[in-house]
PDB file of N, CA and C in Angstrom:
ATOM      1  N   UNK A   1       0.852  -1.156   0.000  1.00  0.00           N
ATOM      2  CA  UNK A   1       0.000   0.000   0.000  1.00  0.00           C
ATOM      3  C   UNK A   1       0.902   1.225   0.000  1.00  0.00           C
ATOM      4  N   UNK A   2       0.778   2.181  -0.894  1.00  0.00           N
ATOM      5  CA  UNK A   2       1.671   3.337  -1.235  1.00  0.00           C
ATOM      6  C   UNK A   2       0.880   4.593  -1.006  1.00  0.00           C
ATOM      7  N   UNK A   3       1.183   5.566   0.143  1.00  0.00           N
ATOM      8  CA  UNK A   3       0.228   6.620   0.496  1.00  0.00           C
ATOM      9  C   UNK A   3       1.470   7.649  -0.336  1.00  0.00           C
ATOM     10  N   UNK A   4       0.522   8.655  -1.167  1.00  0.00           N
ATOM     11  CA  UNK A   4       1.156   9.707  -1.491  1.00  0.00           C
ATOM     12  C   UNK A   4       0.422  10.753  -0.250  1.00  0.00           C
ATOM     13  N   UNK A   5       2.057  11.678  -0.552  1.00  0.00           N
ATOM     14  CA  UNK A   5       1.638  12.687   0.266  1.00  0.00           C
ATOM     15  C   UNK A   5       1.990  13.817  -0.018  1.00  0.00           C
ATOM     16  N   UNK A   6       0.882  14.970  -0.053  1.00  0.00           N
ATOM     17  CA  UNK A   6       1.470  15.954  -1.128  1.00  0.00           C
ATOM     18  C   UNK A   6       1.337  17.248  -0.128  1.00  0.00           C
ATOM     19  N   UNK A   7       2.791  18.064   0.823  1.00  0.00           N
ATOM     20  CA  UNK A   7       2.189  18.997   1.141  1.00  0.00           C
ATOM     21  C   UNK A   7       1.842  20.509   0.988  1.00  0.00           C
ATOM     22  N   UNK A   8       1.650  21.774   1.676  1.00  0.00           N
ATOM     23  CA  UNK A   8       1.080  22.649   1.268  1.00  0.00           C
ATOM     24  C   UNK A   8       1.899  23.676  -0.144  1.00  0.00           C
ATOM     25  N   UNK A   9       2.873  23.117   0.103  1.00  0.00           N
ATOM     26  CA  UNK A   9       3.989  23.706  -1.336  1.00  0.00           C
ATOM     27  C   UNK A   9       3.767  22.975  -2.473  1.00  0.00           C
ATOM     28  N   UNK A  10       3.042  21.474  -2.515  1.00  0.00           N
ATOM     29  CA  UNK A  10       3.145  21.329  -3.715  1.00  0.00           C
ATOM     30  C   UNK A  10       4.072  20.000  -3.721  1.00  0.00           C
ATOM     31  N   UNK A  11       5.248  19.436  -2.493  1.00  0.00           N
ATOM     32  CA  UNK A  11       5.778  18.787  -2.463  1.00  0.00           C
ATOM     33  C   UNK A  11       5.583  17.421  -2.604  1.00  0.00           C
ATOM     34  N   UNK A  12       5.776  16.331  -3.049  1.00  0.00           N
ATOM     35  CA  UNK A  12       5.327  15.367  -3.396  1.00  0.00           C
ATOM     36  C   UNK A  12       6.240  14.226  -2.487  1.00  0.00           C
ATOM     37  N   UNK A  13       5.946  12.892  -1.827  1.00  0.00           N
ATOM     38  CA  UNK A  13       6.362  12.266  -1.417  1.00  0.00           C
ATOM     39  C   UNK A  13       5.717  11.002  -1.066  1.00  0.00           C
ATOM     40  N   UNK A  14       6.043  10.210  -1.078  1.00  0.00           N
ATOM     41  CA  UNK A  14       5.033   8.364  -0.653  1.00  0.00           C
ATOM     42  C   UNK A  14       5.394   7.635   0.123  1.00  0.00           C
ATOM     43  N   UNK A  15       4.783   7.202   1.053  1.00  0.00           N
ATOM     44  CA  UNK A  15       5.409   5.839   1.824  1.00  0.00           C
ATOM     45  C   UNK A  15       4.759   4.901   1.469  1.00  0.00           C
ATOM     46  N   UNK A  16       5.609   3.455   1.508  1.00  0.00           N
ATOM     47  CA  UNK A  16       4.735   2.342   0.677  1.00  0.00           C
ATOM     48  C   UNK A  16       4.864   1.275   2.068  1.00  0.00           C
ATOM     49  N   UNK A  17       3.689   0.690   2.764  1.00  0.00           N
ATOM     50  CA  UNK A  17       3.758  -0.313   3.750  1.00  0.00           C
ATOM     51  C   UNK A  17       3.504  -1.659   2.570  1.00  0.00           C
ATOM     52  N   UNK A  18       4.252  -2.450   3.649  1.00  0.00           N
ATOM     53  CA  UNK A  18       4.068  -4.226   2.763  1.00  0.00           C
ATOM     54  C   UNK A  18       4.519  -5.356   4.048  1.00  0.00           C
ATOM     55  N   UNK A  19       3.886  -6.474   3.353  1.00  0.00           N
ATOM     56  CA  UNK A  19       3.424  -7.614   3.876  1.00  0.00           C
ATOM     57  C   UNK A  19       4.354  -8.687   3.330  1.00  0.00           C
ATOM     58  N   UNK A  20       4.932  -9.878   3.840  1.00  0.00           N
ATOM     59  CA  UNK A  20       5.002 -11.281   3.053  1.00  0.00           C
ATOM     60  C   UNK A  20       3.674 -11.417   2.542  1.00  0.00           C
ATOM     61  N   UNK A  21       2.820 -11.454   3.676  1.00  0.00           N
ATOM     62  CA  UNK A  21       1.111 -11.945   2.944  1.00  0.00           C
ATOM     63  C   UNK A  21       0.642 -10.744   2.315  1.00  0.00           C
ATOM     64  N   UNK A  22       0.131 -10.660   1.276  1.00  0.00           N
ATOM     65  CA  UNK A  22      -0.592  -9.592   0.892  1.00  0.00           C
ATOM     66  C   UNK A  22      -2.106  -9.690   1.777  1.00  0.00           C
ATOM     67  N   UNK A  23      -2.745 -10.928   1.361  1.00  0.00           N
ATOM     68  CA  UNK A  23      -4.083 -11.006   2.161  1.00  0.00           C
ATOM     69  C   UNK A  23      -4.315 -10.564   3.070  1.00  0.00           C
ATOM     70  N   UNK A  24      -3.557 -11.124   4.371  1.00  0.00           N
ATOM     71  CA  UNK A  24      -3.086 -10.780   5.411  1.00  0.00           C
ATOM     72  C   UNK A  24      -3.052  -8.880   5.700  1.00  0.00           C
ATOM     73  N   UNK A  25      -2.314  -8.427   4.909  1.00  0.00           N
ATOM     74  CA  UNK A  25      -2.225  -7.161   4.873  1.00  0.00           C
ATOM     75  C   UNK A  25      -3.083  -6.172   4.485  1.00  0.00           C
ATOM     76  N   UNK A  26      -4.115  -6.707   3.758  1.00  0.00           N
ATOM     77  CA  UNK A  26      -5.022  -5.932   2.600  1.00  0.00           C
ATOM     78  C   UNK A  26      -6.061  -6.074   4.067  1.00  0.00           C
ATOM     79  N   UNK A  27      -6.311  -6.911   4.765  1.00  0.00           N
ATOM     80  CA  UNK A  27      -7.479  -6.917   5.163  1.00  0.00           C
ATOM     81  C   UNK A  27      -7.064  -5.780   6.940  1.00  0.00           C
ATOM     82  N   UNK A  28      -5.663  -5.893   7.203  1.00  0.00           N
ATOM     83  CA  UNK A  28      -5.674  -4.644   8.543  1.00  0.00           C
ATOM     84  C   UNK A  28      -5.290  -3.505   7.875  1.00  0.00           C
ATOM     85  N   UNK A  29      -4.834  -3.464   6.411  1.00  0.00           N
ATOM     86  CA  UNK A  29      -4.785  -1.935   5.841  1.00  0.00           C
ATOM     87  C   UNK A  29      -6.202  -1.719   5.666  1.00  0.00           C
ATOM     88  N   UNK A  30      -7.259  -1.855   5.451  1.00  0.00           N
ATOM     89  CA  UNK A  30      -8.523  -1.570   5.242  1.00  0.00           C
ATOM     90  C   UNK A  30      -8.554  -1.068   6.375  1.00  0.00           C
ATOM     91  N   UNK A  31      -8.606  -1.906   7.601  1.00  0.00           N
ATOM     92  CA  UNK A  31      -9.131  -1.939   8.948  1.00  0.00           C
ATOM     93  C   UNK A  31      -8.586  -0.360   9.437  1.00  0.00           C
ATOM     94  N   UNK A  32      -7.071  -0.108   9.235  1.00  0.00           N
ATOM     95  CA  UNK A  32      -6.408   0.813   9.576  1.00  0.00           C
ATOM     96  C   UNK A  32      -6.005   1.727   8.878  1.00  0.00           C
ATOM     97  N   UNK A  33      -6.644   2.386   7.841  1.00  0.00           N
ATOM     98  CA  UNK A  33      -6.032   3.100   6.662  1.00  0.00           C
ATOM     99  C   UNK A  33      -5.735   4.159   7.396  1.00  0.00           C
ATOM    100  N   UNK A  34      -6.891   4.963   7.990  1.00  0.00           N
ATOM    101  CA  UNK A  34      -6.765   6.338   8.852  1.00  0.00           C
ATOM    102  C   UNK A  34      -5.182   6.394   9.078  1.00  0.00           C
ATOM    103  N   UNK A  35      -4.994   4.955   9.942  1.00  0.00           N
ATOM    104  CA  UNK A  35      -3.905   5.480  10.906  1.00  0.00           C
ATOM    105  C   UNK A  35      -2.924   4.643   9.803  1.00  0.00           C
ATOM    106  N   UNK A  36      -3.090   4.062   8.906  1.00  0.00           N
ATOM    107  CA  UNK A  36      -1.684   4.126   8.051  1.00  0.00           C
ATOM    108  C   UNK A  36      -1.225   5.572   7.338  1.00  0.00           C
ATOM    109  N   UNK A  37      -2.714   6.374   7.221  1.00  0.00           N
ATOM    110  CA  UNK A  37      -2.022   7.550   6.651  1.00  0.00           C
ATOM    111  C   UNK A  37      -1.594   8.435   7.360  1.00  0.00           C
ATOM    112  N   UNK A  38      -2.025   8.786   9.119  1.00  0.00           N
ATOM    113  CA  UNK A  38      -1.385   9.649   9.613  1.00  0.00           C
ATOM    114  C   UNK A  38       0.440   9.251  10.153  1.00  0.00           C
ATOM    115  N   UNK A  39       0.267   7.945  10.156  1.00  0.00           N
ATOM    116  CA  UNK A  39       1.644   7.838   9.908  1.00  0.00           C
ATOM    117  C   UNK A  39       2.511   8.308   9.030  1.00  0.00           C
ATOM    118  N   UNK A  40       1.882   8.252   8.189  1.00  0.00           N
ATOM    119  CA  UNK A  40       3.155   8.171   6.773  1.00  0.00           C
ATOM    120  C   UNK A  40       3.016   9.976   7.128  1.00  0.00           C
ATOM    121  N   UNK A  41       1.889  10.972   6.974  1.00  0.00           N
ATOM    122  CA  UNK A  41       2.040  12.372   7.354  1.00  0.00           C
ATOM    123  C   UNK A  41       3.316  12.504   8.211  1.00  0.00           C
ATOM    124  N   UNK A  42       2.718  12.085   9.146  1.00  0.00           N
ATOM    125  CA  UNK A  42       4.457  12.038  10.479  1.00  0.00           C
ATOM    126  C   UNK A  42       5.603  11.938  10.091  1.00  0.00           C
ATOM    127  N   UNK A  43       5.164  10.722   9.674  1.00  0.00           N
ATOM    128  CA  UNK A  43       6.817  10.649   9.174  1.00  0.00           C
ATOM    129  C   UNK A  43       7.391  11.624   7.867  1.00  0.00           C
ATOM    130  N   UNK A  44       6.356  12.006   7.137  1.00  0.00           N
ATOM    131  CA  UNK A  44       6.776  13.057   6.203  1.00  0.00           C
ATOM    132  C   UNK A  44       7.188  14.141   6.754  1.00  0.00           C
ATOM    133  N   UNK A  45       6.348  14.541   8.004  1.00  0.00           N
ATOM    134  CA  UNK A  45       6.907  15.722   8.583  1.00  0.00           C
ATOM    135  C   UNK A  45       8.158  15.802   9.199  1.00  0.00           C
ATOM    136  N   UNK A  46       8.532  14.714   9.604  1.00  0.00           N
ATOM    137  CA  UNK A  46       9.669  14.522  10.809  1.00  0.00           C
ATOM    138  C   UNK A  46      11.068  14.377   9.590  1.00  0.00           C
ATOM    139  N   UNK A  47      10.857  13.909   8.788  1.00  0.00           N
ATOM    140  CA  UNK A  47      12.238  13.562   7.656  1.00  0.00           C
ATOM    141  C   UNK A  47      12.165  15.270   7.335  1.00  0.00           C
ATOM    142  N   UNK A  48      11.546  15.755   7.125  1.00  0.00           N
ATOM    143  CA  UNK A  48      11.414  17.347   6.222  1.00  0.00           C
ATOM    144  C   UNK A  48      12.674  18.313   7.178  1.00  0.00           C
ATOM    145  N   UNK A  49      12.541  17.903   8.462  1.00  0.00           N
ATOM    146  CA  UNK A  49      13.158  18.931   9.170  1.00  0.00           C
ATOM    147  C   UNK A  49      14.690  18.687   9.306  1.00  0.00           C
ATOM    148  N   UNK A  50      15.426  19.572   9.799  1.00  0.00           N
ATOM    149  CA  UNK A  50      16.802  19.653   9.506  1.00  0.00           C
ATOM    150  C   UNK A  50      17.213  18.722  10.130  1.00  0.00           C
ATOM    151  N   UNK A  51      18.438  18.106   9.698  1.00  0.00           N
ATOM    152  CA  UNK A  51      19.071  17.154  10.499  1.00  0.00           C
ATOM    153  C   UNK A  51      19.829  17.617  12.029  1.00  0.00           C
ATOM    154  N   UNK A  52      19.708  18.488  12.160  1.00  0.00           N
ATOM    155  CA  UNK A  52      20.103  19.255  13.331  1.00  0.00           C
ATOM    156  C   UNK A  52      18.908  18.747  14.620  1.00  0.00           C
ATOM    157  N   UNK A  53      17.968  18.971  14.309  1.00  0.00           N
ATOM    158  CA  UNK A  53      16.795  18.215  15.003  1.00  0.00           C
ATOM    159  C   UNK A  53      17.100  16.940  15.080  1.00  0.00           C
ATOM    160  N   UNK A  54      17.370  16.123  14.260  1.00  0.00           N
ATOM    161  CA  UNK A  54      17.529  14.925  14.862  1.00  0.00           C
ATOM    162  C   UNK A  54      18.713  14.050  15.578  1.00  0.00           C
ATOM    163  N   UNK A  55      19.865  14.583  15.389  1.00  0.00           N
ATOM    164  CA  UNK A  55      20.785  14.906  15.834  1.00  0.00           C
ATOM    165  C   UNK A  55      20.971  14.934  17.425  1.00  0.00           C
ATOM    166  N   UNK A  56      20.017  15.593  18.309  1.00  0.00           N
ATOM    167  CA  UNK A  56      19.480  15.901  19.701  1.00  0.00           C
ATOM    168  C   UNK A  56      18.888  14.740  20.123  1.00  0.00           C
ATOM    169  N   UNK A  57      18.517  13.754  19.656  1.00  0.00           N
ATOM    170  CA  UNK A  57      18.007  12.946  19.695  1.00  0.00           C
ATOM    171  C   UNK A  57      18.600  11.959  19.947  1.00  0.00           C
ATOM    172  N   UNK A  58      19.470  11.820  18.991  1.00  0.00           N
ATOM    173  CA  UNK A  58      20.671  10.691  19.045  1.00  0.00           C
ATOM    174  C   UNK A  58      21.717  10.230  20.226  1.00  0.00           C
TER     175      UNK A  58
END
């Protein structure tokens, strides 16, 4: 499952989740799409920012 994510600039980016089973997968990506996509948002947001931010972390 490949969420594009496009934000307010216009920027374009995708995260793709996967399975060994597809079946398996097709039926809790349904279940969970919401929260497969606010993930992938997150994580779009969190890669965007400077590596200096993450850095503090480390």
């Amino acid at each position: 499952m490949t969420i594009p994510i496009v934000d307010r600039r216009g920027h374009v980016a995708a995260m793709t989740f996967a399975a060994r089973e597809p079946s398996a997968f097709r039926r809790v990506a349904e279940r969970y799409e919401q929260a497969l996509q606010f993930m992938a948002m997150c994580f779009h947001i969190h890669v965007r920012r400077p590596i200096e931010w993450w850095t503090a972390f480390c």
